[in-house]
N, C-alpha and C. Protein backbone atom coordinates (compact mmCIF):
# COMPACT_ATOMS: atom_id res chain seq x y z
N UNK A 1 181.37 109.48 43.13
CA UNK A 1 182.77 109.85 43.05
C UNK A 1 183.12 110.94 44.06
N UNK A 2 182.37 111.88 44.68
CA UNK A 2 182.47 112.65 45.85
C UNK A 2 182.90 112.33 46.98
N UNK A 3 183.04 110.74 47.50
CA UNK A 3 183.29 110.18 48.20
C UNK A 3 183.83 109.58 48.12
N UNK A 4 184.38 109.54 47.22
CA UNK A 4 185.66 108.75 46.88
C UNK A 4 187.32 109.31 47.44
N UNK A 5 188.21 108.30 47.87
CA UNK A 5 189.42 108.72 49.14
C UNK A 5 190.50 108.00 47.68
N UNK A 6 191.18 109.05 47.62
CA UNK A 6 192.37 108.47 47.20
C UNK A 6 193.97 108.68 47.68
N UNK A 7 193.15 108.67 48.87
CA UNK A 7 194.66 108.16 49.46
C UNK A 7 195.14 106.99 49.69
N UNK A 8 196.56 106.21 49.72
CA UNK A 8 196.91 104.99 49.77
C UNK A 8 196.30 104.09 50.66
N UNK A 9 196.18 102.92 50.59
CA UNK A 9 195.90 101.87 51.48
C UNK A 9 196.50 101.85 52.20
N UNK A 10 196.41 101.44 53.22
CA UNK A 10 197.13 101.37 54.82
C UNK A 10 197.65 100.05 54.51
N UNK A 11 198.49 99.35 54.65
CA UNK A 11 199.23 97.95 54.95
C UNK A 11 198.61 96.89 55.50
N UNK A 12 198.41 97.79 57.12
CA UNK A 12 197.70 97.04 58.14
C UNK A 12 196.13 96.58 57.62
N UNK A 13 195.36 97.73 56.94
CA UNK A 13 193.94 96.86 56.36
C UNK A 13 194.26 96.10 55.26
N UNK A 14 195.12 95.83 54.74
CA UNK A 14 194.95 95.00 53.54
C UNK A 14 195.80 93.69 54.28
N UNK A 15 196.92 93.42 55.05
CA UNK A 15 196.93 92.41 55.67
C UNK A 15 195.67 91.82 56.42
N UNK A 16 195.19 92.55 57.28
CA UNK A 16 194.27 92.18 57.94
C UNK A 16 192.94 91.26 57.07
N UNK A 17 192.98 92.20 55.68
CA UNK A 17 191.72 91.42 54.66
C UNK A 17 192.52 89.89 53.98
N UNK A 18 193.70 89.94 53.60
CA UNK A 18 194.48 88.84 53.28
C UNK A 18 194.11 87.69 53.79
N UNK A 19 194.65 88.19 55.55
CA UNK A 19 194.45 87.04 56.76
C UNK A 19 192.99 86.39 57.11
N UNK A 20 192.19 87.58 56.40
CA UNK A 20 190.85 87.08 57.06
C UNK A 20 190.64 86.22 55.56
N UNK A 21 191.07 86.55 54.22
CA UNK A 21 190.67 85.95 52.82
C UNK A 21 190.92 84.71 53.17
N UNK A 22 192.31 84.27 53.78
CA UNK A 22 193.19 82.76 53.88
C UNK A 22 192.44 82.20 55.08
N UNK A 23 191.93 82.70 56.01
CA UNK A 23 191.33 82.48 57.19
C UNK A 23 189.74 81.21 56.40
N UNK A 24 188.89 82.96 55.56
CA UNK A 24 188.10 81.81 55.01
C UNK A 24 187.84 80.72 53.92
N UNK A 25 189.68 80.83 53.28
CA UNK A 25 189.90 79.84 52.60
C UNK A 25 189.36 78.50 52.90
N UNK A 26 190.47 78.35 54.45
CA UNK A 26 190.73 77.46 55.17
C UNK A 26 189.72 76.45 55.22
N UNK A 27 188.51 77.74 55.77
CA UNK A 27 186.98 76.85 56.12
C UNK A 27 186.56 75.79 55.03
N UNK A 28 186.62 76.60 53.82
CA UNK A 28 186.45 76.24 52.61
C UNK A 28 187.40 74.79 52.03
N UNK A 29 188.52 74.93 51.92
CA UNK A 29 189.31 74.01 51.31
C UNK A 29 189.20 75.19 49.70
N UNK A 30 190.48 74.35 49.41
CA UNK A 30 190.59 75.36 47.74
C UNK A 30 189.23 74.24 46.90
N UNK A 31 189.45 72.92 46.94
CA UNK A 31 188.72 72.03 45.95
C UNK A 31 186.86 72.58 46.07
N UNK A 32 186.64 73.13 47.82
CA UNK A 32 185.18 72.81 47.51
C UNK A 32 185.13 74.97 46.92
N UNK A 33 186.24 75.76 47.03
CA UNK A 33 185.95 77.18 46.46
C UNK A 33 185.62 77.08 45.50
N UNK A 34 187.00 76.08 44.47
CA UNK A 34 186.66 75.93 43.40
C UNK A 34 185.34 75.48 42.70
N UNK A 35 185.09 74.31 43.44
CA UNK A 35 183.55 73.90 42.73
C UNK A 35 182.39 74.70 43.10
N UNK A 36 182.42 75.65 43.89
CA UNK A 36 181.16 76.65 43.77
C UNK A 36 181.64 78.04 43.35
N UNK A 37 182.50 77.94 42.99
CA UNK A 37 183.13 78.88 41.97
C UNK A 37 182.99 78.73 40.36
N UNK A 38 183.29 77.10 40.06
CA UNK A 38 182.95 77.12 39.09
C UNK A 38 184.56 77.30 37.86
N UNK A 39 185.52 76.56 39.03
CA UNK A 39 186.69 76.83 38.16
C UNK A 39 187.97 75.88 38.64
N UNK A 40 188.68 75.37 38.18
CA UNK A 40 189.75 74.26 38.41
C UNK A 40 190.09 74.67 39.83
N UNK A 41 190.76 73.59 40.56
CA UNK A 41 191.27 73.74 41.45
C UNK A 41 192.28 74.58 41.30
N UNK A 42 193.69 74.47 40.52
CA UNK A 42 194.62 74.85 40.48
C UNK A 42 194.58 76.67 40.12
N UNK A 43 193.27 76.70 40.12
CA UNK A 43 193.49 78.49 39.74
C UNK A 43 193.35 79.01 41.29
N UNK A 44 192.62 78.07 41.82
CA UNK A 44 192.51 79.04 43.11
C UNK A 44 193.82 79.05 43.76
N UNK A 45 194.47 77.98 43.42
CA UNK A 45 196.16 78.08 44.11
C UNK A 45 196.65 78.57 43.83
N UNK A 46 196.59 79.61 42.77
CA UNK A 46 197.54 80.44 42.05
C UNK A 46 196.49 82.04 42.35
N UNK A 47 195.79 81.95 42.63
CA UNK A 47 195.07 83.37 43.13
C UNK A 47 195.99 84.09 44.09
N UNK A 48 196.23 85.02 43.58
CA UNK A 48 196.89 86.46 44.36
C UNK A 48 196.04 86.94 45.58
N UNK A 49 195.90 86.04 46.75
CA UNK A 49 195.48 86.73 47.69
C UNK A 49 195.28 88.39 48.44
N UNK A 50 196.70 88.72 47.90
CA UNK A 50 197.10 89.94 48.69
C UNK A 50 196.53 90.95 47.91
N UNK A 51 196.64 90.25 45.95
CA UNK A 51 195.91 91.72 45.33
C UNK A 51 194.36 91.31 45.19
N UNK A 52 193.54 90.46 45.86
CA UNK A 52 192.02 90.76 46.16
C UNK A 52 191.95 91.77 47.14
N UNK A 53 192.69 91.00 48.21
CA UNK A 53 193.04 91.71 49.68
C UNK A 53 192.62 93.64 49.48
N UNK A 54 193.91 93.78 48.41
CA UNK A 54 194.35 94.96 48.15
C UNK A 54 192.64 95.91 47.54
N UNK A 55 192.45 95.40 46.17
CA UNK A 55 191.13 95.40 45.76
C UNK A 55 189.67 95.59 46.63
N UNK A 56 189.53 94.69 47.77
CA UNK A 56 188.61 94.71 48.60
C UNK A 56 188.71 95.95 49.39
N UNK A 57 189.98 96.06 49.86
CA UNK A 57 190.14 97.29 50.52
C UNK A 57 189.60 98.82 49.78
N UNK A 58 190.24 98.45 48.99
CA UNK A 58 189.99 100.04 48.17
C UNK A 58 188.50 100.19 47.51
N UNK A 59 187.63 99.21 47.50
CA UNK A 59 186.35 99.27 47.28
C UNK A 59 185.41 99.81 48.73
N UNK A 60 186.07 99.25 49.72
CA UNK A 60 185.78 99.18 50.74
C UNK A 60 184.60 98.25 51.26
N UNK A 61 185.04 96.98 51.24
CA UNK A 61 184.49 95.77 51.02
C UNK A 61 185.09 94.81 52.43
N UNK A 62 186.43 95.08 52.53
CA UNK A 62 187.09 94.15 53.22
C UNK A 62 186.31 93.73 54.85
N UNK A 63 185.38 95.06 55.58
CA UNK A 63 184.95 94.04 56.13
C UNK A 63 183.42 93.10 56.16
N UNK A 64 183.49 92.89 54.86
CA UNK A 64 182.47 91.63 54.06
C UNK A 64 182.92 90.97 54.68
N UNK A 65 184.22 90.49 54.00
CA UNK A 65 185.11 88.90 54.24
C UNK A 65 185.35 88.62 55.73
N UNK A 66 185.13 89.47 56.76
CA UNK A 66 186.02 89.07 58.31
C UNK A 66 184.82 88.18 58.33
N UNK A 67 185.63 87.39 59.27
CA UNK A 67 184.59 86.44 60.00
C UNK A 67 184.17 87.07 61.11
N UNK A 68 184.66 88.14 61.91
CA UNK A 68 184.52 88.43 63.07
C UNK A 68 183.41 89.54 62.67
N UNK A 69 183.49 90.41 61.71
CA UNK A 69 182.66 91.34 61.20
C UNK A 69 181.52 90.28 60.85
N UNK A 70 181.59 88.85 59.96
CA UNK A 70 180.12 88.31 60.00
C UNK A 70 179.31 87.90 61.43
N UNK A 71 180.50 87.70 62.24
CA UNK A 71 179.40 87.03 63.30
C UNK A 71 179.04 88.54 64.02
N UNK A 72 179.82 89.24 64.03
CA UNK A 72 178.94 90.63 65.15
C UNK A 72 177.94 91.14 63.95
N UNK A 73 177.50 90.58 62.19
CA UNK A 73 176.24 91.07 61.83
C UNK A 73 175.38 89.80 62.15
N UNK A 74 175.54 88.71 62.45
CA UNK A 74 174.91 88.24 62.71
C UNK A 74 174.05 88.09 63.82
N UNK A 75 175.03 88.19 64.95
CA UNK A 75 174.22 88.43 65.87
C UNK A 75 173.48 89.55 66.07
N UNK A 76 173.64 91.30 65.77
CA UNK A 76 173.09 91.89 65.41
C UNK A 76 171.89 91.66 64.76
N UNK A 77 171.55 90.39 63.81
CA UNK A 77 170.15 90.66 63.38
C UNK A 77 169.66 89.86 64.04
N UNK A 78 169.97 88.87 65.09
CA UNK A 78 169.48 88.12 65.69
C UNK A 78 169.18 88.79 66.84
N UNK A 79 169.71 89.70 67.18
CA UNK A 79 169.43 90.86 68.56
C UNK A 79 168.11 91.47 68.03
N UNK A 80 168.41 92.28 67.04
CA UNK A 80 167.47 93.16 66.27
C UNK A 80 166.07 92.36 65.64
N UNK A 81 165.99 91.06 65.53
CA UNK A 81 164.43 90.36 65.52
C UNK A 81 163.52 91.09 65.87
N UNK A 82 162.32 91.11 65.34
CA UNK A 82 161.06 91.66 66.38
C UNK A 82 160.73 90.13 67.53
N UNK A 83 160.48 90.53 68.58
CA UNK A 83 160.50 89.57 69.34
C UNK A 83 158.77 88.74 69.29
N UNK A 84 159.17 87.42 69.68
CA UNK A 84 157.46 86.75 69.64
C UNK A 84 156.08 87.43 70.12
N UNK A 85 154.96 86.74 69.69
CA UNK A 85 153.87 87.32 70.47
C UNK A 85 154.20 86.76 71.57
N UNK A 86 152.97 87.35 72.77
CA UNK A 86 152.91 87.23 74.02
C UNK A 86 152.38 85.82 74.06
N UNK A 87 151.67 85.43 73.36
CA UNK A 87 150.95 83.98 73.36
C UNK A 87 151.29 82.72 72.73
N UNK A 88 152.66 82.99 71.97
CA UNK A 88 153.32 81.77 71.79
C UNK A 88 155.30 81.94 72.38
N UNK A 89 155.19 80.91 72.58
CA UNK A 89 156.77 81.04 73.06
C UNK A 89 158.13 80.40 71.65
N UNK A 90 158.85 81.19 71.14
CA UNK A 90 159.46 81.39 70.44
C UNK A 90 161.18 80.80 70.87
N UNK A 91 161.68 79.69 70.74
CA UNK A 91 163.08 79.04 71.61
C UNK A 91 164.48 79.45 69.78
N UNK A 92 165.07 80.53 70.19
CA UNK A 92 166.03 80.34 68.79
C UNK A 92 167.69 80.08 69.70
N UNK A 93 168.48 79.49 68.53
CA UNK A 93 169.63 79.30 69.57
C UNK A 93 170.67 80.09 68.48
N UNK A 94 171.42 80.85 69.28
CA UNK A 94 172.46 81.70 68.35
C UNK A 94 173.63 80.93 68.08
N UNK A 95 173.54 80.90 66.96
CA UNK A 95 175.19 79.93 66.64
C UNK A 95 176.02 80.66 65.31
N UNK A 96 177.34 80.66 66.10
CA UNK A 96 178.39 81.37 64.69
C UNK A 96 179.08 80.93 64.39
N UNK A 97 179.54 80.64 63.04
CA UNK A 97 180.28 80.02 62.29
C UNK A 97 181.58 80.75 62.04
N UNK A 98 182.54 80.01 62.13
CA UNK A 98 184.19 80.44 62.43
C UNK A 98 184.74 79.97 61.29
């Protein structure tokens, strides 16, 4: 709780988490959220984007959800590998998902 900020949310980060929430809706489809969610379709259509959005932010979570924040950790651990031995040759191909 020492570190805890209670000052208001900024606008701009909680749009920004919204856009990126609907962003990875998209990828998703609502039907396949729902089924690895584990809950009707029609709830996810009725989910309040803006107050997860809002929520994520103030946990300080929101950049979980970017896609742009997953692919720069991704590649990050793909940078950060320990690299092969000298005596075998090691071929990986970096690919990010949008």
């Amino acid at each position: 709780m020492e570190h805890a900020n209670n000052s208001k949310l900024s606008q701009r980060a909680i749009d920004r988490a919204e856009t990126d929430l609907l962003i990875n809706l998209a990828t998703l489809t609502q039907r396949k959220l729902a089924a690895l969610v584990g809950c009707h379709e029609s709830k996810i259509s009725r989910t309040d984007w803006r107050f997860i959005a809002s929520v994520l932010c103030a946990f300080g979570m929101a950049s979980d959800v970017s896609p742009i924040s997953r692919a720069f950790q991704e590649m990050f651990n793909v940078l950060t590998k320990k690299k092969a031995t000298a005596g075998t040759v090691a071929s990986t191909q970096l690919t990010i998902d949008f």
